[in-house]
Each structure stands twice: as C-alpha cells, then as structure tokens.
C-alpha atoms as a PDB file:
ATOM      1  CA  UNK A   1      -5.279  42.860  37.619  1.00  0.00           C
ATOM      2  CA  UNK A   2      -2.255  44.101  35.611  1.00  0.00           C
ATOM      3  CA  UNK A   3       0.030  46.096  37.694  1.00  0.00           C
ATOM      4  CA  UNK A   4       1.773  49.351  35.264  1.00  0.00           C
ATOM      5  CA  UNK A   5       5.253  51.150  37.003  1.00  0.00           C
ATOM      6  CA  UNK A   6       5.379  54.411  35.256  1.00  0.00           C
ATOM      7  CA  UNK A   7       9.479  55.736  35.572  1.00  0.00           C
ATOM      8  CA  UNK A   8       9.838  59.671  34.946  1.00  0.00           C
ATOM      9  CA  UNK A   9      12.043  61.193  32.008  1.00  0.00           C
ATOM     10  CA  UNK A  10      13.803  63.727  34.698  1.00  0.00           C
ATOM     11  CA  UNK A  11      13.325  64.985  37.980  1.00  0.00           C
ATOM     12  CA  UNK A  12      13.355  68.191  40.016  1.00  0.00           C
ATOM     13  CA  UNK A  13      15.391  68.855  43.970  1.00  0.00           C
ATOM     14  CA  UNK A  14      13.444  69.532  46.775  1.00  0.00           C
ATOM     15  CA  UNK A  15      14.483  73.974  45.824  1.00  0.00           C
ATOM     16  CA  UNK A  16      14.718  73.865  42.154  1.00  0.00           C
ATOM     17  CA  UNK A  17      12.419  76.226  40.711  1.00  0.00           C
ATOM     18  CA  UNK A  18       9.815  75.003  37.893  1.00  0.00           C
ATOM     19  CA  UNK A  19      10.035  77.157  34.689  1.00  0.00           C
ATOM     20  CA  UNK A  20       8.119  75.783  31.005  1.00  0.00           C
ATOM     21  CA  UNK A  21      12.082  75.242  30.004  1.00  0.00           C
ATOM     22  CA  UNK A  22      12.548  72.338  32.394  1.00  0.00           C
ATOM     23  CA  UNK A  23       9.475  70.476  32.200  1.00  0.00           C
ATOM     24  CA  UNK A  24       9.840  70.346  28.456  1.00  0.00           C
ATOM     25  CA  UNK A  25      13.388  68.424  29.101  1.00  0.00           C
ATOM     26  CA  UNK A  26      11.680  66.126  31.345  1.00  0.00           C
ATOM     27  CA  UNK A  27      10.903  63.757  28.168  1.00  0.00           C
ATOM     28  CA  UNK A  28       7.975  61.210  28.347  1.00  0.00           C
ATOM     29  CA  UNK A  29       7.572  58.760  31.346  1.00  0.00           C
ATOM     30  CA  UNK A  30       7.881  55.296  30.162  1.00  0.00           C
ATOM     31  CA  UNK A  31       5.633  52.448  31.657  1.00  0.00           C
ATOM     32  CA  UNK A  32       5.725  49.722  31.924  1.00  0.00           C
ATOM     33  CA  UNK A  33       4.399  46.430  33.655  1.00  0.00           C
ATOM     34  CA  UNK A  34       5.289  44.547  36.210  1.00  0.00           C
ATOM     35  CA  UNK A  35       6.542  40.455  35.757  1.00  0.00           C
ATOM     36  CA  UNK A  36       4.088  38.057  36.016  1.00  0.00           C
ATOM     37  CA  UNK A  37       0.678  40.781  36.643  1.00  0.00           C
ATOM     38  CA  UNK A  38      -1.033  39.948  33.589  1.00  0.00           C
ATOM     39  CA  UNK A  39      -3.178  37.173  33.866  1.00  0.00           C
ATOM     40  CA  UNK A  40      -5.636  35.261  31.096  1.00  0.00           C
ATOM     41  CA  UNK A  41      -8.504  37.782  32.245  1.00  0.00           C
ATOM     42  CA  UNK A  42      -6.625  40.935  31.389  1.00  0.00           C
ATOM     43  CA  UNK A  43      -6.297  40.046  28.090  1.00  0.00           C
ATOM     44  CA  UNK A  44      -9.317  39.949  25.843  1.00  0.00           C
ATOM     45  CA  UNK A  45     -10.188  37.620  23.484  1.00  0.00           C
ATOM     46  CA  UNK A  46      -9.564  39.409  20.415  1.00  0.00           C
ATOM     47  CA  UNK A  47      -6.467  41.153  21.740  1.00  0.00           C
ATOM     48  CA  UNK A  48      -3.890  39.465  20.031  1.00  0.00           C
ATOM     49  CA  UNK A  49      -3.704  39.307  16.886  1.00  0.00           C
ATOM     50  CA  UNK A  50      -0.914  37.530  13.663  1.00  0.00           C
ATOM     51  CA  UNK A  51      -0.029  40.559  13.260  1.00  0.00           C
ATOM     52  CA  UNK A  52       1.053  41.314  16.958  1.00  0.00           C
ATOM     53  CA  UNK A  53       3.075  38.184  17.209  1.00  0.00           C
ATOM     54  CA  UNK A  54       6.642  38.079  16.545  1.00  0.00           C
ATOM     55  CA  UNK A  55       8.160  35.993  14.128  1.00  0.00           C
ATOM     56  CA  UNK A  56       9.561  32.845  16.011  1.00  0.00           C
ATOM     57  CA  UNK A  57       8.120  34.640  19.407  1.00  0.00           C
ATOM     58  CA  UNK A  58       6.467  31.569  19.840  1.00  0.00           C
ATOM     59  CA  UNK A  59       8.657  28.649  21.014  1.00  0.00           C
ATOM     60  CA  UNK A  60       7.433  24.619  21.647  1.00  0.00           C
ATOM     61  CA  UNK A  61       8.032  25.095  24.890  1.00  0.00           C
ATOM     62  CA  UNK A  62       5.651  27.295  25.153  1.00  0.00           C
ATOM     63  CA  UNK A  63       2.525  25.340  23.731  1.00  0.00           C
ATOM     64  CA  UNK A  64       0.793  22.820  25.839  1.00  0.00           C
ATOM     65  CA  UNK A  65       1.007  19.323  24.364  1.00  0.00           C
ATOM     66  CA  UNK A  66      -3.116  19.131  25.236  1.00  0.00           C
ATOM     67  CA  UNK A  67      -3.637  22.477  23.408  1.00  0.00           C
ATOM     68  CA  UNK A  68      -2.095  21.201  20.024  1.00  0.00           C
ATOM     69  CA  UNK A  69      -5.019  18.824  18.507  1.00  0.00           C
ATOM     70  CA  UNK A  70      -6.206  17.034  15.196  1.00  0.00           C
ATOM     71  CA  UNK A  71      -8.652  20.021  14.579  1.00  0.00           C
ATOM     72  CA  UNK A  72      -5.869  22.931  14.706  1.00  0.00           C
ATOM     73  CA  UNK A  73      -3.747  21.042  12.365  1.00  0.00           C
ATOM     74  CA  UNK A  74      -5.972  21.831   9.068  1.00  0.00           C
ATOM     75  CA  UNK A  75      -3.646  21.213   6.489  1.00  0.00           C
ATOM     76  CA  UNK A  76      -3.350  17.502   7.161  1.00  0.00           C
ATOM     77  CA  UNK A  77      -5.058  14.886   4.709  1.00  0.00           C
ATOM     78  CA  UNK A  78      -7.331  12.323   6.296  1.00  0.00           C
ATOM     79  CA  UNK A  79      -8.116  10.307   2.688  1.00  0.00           C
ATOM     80  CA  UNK A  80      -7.580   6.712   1.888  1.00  0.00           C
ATOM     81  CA  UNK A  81      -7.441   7.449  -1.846  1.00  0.00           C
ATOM     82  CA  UNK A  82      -5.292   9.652  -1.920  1.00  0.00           C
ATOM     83  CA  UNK A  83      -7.434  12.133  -4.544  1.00  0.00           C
ATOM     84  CA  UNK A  84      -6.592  15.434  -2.439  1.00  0.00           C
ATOM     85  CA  UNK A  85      -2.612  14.785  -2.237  1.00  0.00           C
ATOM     86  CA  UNK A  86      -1.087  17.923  -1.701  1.00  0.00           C
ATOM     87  CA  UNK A  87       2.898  18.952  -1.874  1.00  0.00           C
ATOM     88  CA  UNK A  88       2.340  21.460   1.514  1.00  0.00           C
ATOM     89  CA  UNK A  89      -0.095  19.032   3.430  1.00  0.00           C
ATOM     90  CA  UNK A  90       0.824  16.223   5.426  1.00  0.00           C
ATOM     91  CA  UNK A  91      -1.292  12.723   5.749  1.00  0.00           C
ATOM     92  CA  UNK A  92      -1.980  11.150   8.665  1.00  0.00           C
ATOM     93  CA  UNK A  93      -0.771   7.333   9.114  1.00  0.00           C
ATOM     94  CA  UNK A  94      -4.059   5.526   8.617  1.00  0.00           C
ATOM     95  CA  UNK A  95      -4.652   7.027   5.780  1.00  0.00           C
ATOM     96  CA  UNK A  96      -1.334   6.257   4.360  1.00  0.00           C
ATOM     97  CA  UNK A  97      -1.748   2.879   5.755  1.00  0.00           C
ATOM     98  CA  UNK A  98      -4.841   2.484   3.398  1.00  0.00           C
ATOM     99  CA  UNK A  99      -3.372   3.626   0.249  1.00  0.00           C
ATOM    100  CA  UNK A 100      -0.586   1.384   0.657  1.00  0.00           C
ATOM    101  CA  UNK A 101      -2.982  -1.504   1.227  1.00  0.00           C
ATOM    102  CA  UNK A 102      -4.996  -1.127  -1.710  1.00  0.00           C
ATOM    103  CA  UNK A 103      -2.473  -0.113  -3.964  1.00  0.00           C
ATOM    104  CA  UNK A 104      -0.132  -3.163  -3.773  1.00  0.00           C
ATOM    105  CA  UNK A 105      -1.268  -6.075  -5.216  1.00  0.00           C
ATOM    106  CA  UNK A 106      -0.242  -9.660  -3.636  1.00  0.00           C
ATOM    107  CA  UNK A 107      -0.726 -12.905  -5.614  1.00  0.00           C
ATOM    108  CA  UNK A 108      -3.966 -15.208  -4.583  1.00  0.00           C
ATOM    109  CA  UNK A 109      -4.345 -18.552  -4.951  1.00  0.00           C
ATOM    110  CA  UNK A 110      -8.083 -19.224  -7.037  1.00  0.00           C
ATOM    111  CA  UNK A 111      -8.959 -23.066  -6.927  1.00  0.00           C
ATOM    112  CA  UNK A 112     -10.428 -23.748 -10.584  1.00  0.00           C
ATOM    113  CA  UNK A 113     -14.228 -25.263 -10.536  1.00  0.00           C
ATOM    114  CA  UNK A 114     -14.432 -24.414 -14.758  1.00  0.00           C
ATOM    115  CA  UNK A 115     -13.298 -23.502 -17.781  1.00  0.00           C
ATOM    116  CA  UNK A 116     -14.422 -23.463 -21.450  1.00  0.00           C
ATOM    117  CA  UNK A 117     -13.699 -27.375 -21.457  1.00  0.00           C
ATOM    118  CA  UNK A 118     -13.226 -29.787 -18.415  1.00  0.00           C
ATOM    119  CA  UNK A 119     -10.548 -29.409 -16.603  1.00  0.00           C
ATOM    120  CA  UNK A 120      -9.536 -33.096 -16.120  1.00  0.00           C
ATOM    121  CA  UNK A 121      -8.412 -35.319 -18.922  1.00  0.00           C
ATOM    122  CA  UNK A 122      -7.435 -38.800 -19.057  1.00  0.00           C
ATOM    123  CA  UNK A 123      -6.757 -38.880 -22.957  1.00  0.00           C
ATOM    124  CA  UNK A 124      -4.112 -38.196 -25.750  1.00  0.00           C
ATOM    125  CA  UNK A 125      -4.900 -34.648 -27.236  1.00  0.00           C
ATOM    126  CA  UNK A 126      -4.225 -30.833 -27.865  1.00  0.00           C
ATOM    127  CA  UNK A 127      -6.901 -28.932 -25.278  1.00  0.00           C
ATOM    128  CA  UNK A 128      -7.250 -25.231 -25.795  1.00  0.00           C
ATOM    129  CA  UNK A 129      -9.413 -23.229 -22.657  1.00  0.00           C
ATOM    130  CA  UNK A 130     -10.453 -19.705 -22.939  1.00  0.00           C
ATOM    131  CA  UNK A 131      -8.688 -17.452 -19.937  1.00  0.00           C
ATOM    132  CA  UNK A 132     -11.818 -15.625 -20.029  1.00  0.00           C
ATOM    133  CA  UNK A 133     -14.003 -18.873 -19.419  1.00  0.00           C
ATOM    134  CA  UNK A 134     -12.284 -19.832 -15.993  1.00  0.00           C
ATOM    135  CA  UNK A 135     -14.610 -20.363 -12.693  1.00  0.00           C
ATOM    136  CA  UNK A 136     -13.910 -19.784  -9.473  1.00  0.00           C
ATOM    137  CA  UNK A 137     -14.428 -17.945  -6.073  1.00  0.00           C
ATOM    138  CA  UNK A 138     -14.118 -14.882  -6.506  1.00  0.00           C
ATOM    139  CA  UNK A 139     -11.846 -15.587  -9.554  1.00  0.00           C
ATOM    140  CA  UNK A 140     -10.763 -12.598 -11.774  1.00  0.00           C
ATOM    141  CA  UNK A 141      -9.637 -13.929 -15.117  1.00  0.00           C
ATOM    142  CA  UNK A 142      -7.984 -10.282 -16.241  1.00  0.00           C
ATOM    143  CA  UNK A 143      -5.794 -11.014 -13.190  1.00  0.00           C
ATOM    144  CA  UNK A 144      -4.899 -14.387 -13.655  1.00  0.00           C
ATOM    145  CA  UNK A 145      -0.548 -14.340 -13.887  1.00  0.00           C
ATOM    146  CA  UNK A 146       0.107 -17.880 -13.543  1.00  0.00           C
ATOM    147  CA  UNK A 147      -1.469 -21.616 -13.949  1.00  0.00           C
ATOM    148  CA  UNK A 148      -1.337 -24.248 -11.565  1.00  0.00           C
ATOM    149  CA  UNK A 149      -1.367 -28.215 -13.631  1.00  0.00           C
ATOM    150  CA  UNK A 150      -1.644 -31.664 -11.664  1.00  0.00           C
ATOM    151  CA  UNK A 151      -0.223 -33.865 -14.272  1.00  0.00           C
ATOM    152  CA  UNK A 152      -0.041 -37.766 -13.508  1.00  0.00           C
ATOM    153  CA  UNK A 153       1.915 -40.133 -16.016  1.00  0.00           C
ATOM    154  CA  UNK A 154       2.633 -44.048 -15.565  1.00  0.00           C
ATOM    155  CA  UNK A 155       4.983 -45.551 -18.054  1.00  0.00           C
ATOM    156  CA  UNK A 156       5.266 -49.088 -16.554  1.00  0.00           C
ATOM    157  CA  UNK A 157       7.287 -50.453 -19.213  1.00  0.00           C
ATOM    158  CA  UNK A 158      10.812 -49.827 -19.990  1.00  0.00           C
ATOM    159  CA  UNK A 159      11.024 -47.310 -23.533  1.00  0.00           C
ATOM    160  CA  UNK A 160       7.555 -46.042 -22.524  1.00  0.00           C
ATOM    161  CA  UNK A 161       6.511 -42.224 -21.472  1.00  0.00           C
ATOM    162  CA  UNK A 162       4.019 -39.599 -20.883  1.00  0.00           C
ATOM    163  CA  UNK A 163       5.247 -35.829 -21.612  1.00  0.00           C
ATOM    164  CA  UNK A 164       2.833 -32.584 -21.514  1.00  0.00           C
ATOM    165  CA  UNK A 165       3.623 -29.778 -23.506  1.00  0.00           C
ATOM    166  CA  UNK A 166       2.505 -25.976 -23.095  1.00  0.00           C
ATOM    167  CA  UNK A 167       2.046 -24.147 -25.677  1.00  0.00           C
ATOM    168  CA  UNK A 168       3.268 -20.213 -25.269  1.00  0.00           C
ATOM    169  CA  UNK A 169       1.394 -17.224 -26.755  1.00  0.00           C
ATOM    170  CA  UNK A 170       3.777 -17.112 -29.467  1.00  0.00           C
ATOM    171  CA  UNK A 171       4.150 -20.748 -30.725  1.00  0.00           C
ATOM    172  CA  UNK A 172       7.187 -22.427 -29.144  1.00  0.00           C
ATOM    173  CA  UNK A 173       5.927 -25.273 -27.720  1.00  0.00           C
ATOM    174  CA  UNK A 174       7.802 -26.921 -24.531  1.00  0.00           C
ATOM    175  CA  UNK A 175       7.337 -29.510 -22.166  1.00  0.00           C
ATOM    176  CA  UNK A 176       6.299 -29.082 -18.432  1.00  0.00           C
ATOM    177  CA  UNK A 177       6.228 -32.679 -17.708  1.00  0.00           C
ATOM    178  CA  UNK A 178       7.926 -36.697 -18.608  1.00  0.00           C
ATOM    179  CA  UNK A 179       8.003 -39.418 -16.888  1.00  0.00           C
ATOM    180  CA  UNK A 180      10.184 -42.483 -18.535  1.00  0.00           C
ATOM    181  CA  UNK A 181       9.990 -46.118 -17.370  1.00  0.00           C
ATOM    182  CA  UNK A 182      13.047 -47.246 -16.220  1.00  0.00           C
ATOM    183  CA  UNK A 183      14.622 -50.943 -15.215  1.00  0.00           C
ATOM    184  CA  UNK A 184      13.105 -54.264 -15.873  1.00  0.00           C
ATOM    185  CA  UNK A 185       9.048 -54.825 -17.177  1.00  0.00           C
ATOM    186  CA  UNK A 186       8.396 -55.446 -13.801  1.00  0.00           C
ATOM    187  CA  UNK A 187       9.100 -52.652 -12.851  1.00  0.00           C
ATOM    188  CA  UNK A 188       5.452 -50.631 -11.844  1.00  0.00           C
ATOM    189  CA  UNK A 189       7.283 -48.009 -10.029  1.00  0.00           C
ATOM    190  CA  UNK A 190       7.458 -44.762 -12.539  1.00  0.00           C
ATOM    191  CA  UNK A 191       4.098 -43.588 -11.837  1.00  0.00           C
ATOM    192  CA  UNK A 192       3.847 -39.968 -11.133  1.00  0.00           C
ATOM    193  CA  UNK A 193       1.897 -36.892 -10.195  1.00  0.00           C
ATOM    194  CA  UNK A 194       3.662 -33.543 -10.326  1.00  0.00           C
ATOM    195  CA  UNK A 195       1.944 -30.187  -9.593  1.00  0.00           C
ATOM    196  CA  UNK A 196       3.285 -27.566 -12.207  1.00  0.00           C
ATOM    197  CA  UNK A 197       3.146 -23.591 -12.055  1.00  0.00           C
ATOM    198  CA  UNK A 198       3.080 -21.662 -15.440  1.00  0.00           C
ATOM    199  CA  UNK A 199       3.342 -18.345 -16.091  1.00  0.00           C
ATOM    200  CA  UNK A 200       0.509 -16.540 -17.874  1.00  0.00           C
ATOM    201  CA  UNK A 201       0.408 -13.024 -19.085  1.00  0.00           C
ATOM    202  CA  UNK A 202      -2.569 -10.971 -18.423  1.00  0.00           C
ATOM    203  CA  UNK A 203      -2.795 -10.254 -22.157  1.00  0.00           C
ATOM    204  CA  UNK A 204      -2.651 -14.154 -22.674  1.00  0.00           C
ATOM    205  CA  UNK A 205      -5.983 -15.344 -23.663  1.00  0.00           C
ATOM    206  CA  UNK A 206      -6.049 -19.204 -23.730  1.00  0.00           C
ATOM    207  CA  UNK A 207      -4.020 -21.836 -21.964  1.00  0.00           C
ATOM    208  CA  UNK A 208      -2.925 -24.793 -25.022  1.00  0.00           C
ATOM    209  CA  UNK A 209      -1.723 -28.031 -23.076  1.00  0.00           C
ATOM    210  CA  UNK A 210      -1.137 -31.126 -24.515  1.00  0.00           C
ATOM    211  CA  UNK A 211      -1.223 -35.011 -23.500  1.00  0.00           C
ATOM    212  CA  UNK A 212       0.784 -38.084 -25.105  1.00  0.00           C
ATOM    213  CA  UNK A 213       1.479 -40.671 -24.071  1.00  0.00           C
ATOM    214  CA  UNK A 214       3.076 -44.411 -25.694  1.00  0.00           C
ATOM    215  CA  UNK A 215       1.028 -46.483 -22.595  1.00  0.00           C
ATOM    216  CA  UNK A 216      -2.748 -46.505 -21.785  1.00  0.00           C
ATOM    217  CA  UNK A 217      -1.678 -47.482 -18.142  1.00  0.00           C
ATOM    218  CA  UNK A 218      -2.603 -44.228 -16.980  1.00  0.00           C
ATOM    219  CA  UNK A 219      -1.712 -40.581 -17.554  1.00  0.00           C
ATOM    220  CA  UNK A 220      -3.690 -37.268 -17.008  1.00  0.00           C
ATOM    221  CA  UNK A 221      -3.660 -33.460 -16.824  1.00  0.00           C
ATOM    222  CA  UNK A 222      -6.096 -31.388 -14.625  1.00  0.00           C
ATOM    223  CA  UNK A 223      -5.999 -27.933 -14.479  1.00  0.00           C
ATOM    224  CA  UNK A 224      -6.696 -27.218 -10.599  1.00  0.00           C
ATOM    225  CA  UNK A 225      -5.964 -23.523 -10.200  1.00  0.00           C
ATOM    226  CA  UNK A 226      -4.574 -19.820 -10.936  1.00  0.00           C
ATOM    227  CA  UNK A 227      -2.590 -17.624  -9.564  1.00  0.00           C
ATOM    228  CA  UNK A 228      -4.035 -13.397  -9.917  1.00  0.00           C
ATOM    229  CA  UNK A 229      -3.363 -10.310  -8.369  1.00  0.00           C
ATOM    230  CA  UNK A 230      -5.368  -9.185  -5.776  1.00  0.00           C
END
C-alpha cells in the first residue's frame, strides 16, 4: 500500500487566534509519497500511459534484459526476400543471411553428358554445338560462363602438329591448343592431353572448335564440361 506525507502551507502557535484572514495564507498542503511505497499492485494496469512518460524518463538500465523480446520489437523484418525492406525497420541476421545466400551467385562445375553433336572427336573438322543443346545434371545452359576442352594431340614425327582453334562470337579465330614434334623420328614422346577453360558469354549461343592435324597418329577434342552460375 502506497504511503502519502501531506506537509502544510503554514502553521498556527499553540495562542494564535484563527481568523478567515490567516487560513486563507495558509496556501495548499502539498503531498506527496513516500520512497519506495508504491508497489506493482498500486498501480493499475491502464495507469500509465505515452503520454504520462517523460521523454528519455526511461533509461536501459531500467528495462530487464528478459522483458525486451522478439515480439515487442515490431518494426523488425523477418523475410528472406527481402520484398518488405524498409528504410526505418531493421532485419534480423537470418534473414539477411538468406538474402545474401541467394543473391550471390558462385560458379559450378556441370560435367557435359550432350550436346547438339557428340562431344568427342577423333577427326579433322570445324564442329559447331548449340549452347542451348548442352546436357547435364542439373545443367543451366543460360548460365553457362565458361567451357571446359580435353584436347589430346600426338605429332610423333619431327615438322608434324595438332592445333585446335576456337572460334569467338565475333569471328577472330585463335588457337587454344599445339603440340609440335620435336628431336629425332624416333622420337614418340610429344603426345599430349591438355584440359582447356574458355570463356563463354551468356549471350553466346554456340561453341565453334576446330581439329587439324598433319599426323593420323592420334589427336582429339572432347568437350567434358561448363562452368555456370549458380
């Protein structure tokens, strides 16, 4: 129970004689209560209101770490896409830990199981595959950014080669691979396989590669993956 002091405005002697005059100067009493006698039941729920608070009357120190709670806070943004963003709300880290994640894309490796022609060839020739025509798990070809080529030449003999040349979107033409024999006819040591990366641009649509070679000894180009976006 609250406990209310209640201090006079004036006050008369023990002889002093009371006239309408002097209890008008007495004022009004003041109350007022005592430290610490007003406990949670004195107060009713609806008591205090906005409007009775202070501004800055109420300090951290004064707020319970247990009483502050997800479901008080209710401008804060709890969505992975992002759709409500706000300039006065905040987000809460998972949330901004999902955007993040699925708006950054990271390059994937897509092993290649087909294309608009086989992917493995063994003879001389200009071979032209779609983009769009590419097979793989979970392969998307609108993705694709780069091209992964095994290419395998064996010249043998000394003034003989095998060179493949990619053909860019806008003509030049340019080789990715050569191997030249080198040394004596005897010699069988210049065979080689080489695993090239080339660039493609998402707008690209086909993928122009092609084998010569001045010995039938052995050469080949397979196309055995892509690089996309993910």
């Amino acid at each position: 129970m609250a406990t209310i002091t209640i201090t006079p405005g004036n006050s008369f002697t023990p002889t002093e004689t009371v006239t309408s005059t002097k209890l008008n100067d007495l004022g009004s009493p003041t109350a007022a209560l005592a430290a610490g006698s007003i406990g949670t039941a004195d107060i009713a729920d609806d008591a205090i209101t906005p409007a009775l608070i202070a501004d800055n009357a109420v300090t951290t120190p004064a707020i319970l770490d247990a009483n502050v709670t997800f479901a008080k806070l209710t401008d804060v943004i709890d969505d992975d896409t992002m759709a409500t963003a706000s300039a006065t709300k905040l987000a809460t880290s998972e949330s901004i830990k999902a955007y993040v994640d699925n708006s950054t894309s990271r390059p994937s490796y897509v092993k290649l199981t087909g294309g608009t022609i086989a992917l493995y060839h063994t003879s001389d020739g200009t071979y032209t595959w779609n983009k769009s025509d590419f097979t793989g798990t979970n392969i998307d070809t609108s993705s694709i950014t780069g091209l992964w080529v095994l290419c395998f030449g064996s010249s043998r003999f000394n003034g003989n080669f095998t060179q493949v040349n990619y053909t860019f979107p806008d003509g030049t033409i340019e080789p990715i691979f050569r191997t030249d024999a080198t040394g004596t006819p005897e010699d069988h040591t210049t065979g080689n396989t080489v695993l090239t990366f080339i660039p493609v641009g998402t707008d690209q649509t086909q993928i122009v590669l092609t084998l010569s070679s001045s010995t039938s000894y052995g050469r080949a180009i397979t196309l055995v993956g892509v690089q996309q976006f993910v």
